[in-house]
N, C-alpha and C. Protein backbone atom coordinates (compact mmCIF):
# COMPACT_ATOMS: atom_id res chain seq x y z
N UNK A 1 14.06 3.00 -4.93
CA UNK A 1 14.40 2.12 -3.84
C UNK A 1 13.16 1.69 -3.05
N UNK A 2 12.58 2.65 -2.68
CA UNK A 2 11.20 2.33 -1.81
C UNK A 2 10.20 1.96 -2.55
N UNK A 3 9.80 1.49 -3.77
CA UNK A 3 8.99 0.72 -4.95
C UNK A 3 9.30 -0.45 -5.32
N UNK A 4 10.85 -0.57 -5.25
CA UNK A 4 11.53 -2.15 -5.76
C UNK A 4 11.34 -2.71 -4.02
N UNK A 5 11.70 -2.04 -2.83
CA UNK A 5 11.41 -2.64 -1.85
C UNK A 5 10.13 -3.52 -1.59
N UNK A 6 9.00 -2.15 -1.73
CA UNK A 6 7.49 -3.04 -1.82
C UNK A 6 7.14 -3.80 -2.85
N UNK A 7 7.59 -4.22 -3.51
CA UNK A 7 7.69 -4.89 -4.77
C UNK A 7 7.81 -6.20 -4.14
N UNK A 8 9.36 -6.18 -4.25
CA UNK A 8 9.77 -7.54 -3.29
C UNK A 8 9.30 -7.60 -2.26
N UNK A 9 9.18 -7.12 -1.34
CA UNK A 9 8.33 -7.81 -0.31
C UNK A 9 7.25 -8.00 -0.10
N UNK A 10 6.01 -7.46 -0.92
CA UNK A 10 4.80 -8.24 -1.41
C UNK A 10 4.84 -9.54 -2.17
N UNK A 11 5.92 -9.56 -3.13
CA UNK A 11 5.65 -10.54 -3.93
C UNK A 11 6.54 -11.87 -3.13
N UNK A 12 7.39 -11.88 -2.56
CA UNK A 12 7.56 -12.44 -1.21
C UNK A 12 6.86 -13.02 -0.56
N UNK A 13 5.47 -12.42 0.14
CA UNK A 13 5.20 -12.59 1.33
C UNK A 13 3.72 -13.02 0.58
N UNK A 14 2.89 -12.73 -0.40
CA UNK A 14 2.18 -13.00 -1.12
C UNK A 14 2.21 -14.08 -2.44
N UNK A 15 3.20 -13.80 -3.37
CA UNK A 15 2.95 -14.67 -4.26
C UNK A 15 2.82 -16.39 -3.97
N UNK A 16 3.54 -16.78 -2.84
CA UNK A 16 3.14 -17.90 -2.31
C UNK A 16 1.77 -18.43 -2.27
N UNK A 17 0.67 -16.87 -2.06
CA UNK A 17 -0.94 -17.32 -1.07
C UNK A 17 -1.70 -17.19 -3.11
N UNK A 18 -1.15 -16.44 -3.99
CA UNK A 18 -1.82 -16.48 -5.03
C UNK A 18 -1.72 -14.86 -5.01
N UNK A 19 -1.75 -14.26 -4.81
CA UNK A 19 -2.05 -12.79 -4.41
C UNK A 19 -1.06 -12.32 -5.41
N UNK A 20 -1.06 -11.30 -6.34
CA UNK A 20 -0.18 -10.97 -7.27
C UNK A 20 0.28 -9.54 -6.78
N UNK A 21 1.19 -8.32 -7.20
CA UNK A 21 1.27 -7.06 -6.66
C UNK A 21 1.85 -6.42 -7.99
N UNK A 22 1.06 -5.24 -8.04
CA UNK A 22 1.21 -4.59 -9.11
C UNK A 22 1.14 -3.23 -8.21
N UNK A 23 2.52 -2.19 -9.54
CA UNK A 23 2.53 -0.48 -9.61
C UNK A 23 1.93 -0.13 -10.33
N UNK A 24 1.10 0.98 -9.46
CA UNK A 24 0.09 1.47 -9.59
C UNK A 24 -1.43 1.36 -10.43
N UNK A 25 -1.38 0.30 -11.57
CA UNK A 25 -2.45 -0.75 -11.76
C UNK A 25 -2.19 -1.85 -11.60
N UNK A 26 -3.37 -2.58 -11.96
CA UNK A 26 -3.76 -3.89 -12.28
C UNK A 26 -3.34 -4.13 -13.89
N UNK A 27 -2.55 -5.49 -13.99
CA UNK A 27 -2.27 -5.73 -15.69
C UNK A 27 -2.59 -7.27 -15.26
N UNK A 28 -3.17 -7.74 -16.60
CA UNK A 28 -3.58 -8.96 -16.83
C UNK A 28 -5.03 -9.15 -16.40
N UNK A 29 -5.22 -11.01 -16.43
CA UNK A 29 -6.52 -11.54 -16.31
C UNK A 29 -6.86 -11.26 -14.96
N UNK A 30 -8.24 -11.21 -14.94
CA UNK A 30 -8.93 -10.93 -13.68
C UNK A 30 -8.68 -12.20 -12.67
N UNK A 31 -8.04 -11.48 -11.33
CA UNK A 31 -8.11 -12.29 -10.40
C UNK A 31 -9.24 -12.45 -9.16
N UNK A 32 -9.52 -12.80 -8.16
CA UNK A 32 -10.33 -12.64 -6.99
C UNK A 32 -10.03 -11.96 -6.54
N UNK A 33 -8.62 -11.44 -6.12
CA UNK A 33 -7.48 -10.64 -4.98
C UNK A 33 -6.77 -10.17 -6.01
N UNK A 34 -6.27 -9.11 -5.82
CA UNK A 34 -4.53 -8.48 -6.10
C UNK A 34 -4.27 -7.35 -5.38
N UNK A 35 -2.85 -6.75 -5.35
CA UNK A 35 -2.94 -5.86 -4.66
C UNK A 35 -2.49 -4.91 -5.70
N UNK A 36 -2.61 -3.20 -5.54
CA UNK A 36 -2.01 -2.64 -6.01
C UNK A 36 -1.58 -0.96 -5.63
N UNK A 37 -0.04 -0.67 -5.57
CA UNK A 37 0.46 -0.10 -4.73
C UNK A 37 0.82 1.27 -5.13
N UNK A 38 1.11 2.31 -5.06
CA UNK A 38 1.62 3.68 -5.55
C UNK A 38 2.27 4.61 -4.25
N UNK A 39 3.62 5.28 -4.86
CA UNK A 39 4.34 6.17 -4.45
C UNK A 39 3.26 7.37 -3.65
N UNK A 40 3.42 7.50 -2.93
CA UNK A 40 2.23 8.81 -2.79
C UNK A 40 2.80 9.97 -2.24
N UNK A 41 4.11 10.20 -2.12
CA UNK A 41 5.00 10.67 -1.66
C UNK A 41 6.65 11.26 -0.83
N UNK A 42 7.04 11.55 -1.14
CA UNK A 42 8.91 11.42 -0.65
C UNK A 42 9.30 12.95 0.04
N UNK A 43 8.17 13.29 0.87
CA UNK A 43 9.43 14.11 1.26
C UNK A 43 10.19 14.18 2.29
N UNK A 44 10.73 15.50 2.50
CA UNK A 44 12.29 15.91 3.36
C UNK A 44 11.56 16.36 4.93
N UNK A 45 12.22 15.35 5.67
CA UNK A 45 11.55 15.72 7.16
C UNK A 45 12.59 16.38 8.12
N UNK A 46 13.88 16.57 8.00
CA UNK A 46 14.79 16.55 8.86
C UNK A 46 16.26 17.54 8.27
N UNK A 47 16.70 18.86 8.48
CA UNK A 47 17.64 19.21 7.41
C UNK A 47 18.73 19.92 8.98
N UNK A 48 19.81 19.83 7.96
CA UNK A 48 21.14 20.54 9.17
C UNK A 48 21.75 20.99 8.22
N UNK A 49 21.97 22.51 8.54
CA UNK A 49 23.36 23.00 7.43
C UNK A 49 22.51 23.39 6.16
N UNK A 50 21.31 23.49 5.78
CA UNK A 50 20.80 23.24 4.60
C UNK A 50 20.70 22.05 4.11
N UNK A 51 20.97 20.52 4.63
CA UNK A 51 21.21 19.78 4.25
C UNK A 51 19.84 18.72 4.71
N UNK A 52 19.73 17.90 3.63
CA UNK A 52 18.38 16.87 3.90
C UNK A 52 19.39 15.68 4.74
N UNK A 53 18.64 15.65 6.00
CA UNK A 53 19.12 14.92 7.09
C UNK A 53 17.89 12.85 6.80
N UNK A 54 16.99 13.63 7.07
CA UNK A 54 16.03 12.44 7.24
C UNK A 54 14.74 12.53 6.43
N UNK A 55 14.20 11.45 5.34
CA UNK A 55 12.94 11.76 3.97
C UNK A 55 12.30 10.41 4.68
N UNK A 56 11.02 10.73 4.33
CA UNK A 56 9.32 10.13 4.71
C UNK A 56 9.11 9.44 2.86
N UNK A 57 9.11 8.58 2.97
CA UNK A 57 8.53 7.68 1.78
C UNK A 57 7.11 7.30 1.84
N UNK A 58 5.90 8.18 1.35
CA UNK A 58 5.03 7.49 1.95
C UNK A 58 3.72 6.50 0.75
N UNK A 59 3.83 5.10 0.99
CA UNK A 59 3.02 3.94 -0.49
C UNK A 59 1.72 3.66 0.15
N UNK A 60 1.07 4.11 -0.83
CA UNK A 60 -0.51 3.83 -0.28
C UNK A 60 -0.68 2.18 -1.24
N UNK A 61 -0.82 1.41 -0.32
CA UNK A 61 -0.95 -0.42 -0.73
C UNK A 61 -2.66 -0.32 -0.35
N UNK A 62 -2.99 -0.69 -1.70
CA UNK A 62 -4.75 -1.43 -1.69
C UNK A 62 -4.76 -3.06 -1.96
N UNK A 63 -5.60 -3.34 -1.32
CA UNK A 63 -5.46 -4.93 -1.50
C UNK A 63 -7.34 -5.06 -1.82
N UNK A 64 -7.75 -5.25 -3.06
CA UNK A 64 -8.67 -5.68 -3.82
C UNK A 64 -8.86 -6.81 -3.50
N UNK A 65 -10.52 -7.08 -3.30
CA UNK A 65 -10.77 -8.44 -3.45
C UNK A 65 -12.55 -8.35 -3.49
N UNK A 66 -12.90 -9.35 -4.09
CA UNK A 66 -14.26 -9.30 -4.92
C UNK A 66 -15.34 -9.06 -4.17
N UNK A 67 -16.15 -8.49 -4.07
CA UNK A 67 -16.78 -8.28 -2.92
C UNK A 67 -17.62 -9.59 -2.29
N UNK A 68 -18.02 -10.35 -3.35
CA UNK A 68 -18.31 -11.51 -2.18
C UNK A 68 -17.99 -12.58 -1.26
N UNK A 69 -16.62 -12.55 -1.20
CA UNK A 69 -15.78 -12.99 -0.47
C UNK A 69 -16.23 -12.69 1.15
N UNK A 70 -16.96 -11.05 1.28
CA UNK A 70 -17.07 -11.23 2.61
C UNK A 70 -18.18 -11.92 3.06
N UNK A 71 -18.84 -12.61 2.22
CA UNK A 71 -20.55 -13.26 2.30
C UNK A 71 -20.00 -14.91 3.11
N UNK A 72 -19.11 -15.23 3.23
CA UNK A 72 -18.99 -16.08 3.84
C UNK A 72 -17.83 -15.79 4.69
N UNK A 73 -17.41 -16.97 6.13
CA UNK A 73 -16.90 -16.92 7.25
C UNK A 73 -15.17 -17.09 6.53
N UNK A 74 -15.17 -18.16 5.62
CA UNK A 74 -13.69 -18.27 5.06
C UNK A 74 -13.62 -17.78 4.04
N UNK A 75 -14.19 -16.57 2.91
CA UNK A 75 -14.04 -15.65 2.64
C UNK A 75 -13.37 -14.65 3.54
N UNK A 76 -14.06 -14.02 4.58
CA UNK A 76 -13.69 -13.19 5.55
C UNK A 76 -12.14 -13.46 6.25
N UNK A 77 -12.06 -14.74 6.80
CA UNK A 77 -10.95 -15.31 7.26
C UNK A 77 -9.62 -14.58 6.12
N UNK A 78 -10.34 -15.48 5.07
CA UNK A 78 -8.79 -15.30 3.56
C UNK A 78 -8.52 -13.69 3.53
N UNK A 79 -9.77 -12.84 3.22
CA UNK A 79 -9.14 -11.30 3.70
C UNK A 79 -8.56 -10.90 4.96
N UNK A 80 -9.09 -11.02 5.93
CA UNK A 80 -8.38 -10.60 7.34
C UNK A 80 -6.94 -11.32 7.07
N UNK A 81 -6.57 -12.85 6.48
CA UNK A 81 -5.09 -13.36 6.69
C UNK A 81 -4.47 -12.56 5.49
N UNK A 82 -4.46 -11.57 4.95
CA UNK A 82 -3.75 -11.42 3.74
C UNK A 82 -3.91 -9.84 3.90
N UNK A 83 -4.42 -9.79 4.56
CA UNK A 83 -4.51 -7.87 5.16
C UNK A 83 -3.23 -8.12 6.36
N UNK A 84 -3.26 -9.10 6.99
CA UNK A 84 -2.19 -9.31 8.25
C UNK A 84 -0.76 -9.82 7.46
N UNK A 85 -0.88 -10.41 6.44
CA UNK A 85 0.30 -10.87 5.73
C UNK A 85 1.07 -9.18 5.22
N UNK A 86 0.33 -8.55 4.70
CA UNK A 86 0.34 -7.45 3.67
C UNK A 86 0.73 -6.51 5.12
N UNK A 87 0.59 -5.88 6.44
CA UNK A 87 0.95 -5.66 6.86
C UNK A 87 2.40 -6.05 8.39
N UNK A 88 2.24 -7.19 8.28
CA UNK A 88 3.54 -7.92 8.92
C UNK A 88 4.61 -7.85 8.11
N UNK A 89 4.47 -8.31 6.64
CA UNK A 89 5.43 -8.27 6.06
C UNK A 89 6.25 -6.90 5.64
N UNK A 90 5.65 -5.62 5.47
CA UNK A 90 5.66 -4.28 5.10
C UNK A 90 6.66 -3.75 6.61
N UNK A 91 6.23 -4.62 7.99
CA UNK A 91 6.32 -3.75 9.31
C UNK A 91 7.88 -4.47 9.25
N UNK A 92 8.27 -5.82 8.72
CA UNK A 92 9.14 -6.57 8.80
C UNK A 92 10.55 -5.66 8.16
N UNK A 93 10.28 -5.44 7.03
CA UNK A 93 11.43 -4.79 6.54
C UNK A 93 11.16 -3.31 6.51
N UNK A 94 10.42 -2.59 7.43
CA UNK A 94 11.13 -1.25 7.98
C UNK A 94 10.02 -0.25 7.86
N UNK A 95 8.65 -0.63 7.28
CA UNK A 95 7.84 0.49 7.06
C UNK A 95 6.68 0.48 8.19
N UNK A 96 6.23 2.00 8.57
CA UNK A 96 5.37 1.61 9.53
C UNK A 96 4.08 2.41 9.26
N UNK A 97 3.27 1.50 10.07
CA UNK A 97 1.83 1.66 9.65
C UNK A 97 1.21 2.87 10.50
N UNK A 98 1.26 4.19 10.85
CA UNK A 98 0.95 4.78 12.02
C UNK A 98 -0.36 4.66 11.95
N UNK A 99 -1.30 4.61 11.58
CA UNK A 99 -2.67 5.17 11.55
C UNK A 99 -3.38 3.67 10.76
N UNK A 100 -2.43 2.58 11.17
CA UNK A 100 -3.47 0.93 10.64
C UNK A 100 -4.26 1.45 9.15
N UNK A 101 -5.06 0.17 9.01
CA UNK A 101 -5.69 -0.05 7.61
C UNK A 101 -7.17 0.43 7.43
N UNK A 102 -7.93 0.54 6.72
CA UNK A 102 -9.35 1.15 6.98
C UNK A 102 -9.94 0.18 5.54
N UNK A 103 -11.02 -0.24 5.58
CA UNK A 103 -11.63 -0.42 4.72
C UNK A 103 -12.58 0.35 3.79
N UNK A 104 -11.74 0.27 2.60
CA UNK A 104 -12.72 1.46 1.48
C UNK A 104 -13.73 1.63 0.67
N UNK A 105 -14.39 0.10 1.15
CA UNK A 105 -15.59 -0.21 -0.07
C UNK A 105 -14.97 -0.49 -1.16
N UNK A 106 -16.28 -0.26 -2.13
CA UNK A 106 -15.89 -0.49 -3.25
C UNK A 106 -15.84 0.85 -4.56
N UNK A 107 -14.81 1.02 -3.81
CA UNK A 107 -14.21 2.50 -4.56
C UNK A 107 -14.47 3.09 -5.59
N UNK A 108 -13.93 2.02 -6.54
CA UNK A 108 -13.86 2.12 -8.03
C UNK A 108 -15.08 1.91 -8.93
N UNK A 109 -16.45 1.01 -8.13
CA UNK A 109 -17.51 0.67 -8.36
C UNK A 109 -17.40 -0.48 -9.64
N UNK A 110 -16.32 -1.40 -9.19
CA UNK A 110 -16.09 -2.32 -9.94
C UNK A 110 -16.11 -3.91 -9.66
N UNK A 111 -17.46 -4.02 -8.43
CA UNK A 111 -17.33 -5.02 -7.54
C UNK A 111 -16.14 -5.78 -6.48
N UNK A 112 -15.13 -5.07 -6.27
CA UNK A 112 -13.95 -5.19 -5.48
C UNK A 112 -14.23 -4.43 -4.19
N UNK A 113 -13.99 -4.86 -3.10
CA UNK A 113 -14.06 -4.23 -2.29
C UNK A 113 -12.64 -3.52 -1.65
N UNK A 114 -11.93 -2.73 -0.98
CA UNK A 114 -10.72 -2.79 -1.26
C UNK A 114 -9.84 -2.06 0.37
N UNK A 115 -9.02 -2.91 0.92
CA UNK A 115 -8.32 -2.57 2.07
C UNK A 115 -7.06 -1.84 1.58
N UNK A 116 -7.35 -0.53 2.71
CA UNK A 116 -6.50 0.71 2.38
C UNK A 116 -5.15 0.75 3.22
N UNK A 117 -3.72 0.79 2.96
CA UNK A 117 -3.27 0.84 3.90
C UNK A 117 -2.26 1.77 3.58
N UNK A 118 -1.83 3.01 4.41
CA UNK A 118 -0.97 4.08 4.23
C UNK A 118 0.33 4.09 4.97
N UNK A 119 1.48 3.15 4.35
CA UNK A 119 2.70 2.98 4.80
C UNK A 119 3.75 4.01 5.19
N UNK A 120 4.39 4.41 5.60
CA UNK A 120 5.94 5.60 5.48
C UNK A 120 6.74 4.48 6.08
N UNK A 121 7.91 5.13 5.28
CA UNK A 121 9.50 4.39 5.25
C UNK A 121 10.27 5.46 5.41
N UNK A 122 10.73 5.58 6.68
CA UNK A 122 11.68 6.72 7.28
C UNK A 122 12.89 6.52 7.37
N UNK A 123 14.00 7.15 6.14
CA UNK A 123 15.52 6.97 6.34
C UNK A 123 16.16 8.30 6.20
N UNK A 124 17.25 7.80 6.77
CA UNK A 124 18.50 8.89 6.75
C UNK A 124 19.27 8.56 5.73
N UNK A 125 19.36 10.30 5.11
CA UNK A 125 19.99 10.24 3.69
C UNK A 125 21.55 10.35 4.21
């Protein structure tokens, strides 16, 4: 449920700008941008009776993009609007950001530079 959610609502709120969203890799031709997202955890926060009351979903979303993009002013712009897309849209249908986005370099050492963002989706079972 919480994978088909971020699913659709990346590809939603992104596929419009070009921005593609992929679990947990990248498939296909090389783009400038993509994002790509993974489960990073589900557990049980809340129990009564023995019973699981309330579970923490928590998707770590990276949003890749080439590193020279930040060498210019509308480079910079296109990341900052698609880091704000990628989190408005996420805050829109129910997930929240406690601790905002951080920038991670270039992680993978694959010329991408890459914005980190650590979502939870808090429901009652």
């Amino acid at each position: 449920m919480i994978k088909a959610l971020t699913q659709t609502t990346l590809d939603t709120s992104l596929y419009p700008l070009g921005v593609y969203s992929h679990e947990q890799r990248k498939t296909g031709p090389d783009a400038d941008e993509y994002i790509v997202y993974s489960l990073s955890g589900d557990s049980e926060e809340d129990h009564a009776d023995d019973n699981v009351l309330v579970k923490v979903g928590d998707i770590a979303v990276r949003y890749y993009y080439r590193a020279d993009m930040i060498e210019t002013s509308v480079g910079r712009a296109r990341v900052r609007q698609i880091e704000g897309v990628v989190e408005n849209s996420m805050n829109t249908v129910g997930f929240s950001l406690p601790f905002g986005h951080f920038d991670g370099g270039d992680v993978d050492d694959i010329g991408y530079l890459v914005t980190i963002f650590d979502f939870e989706y808090w429901r009652v079972i």
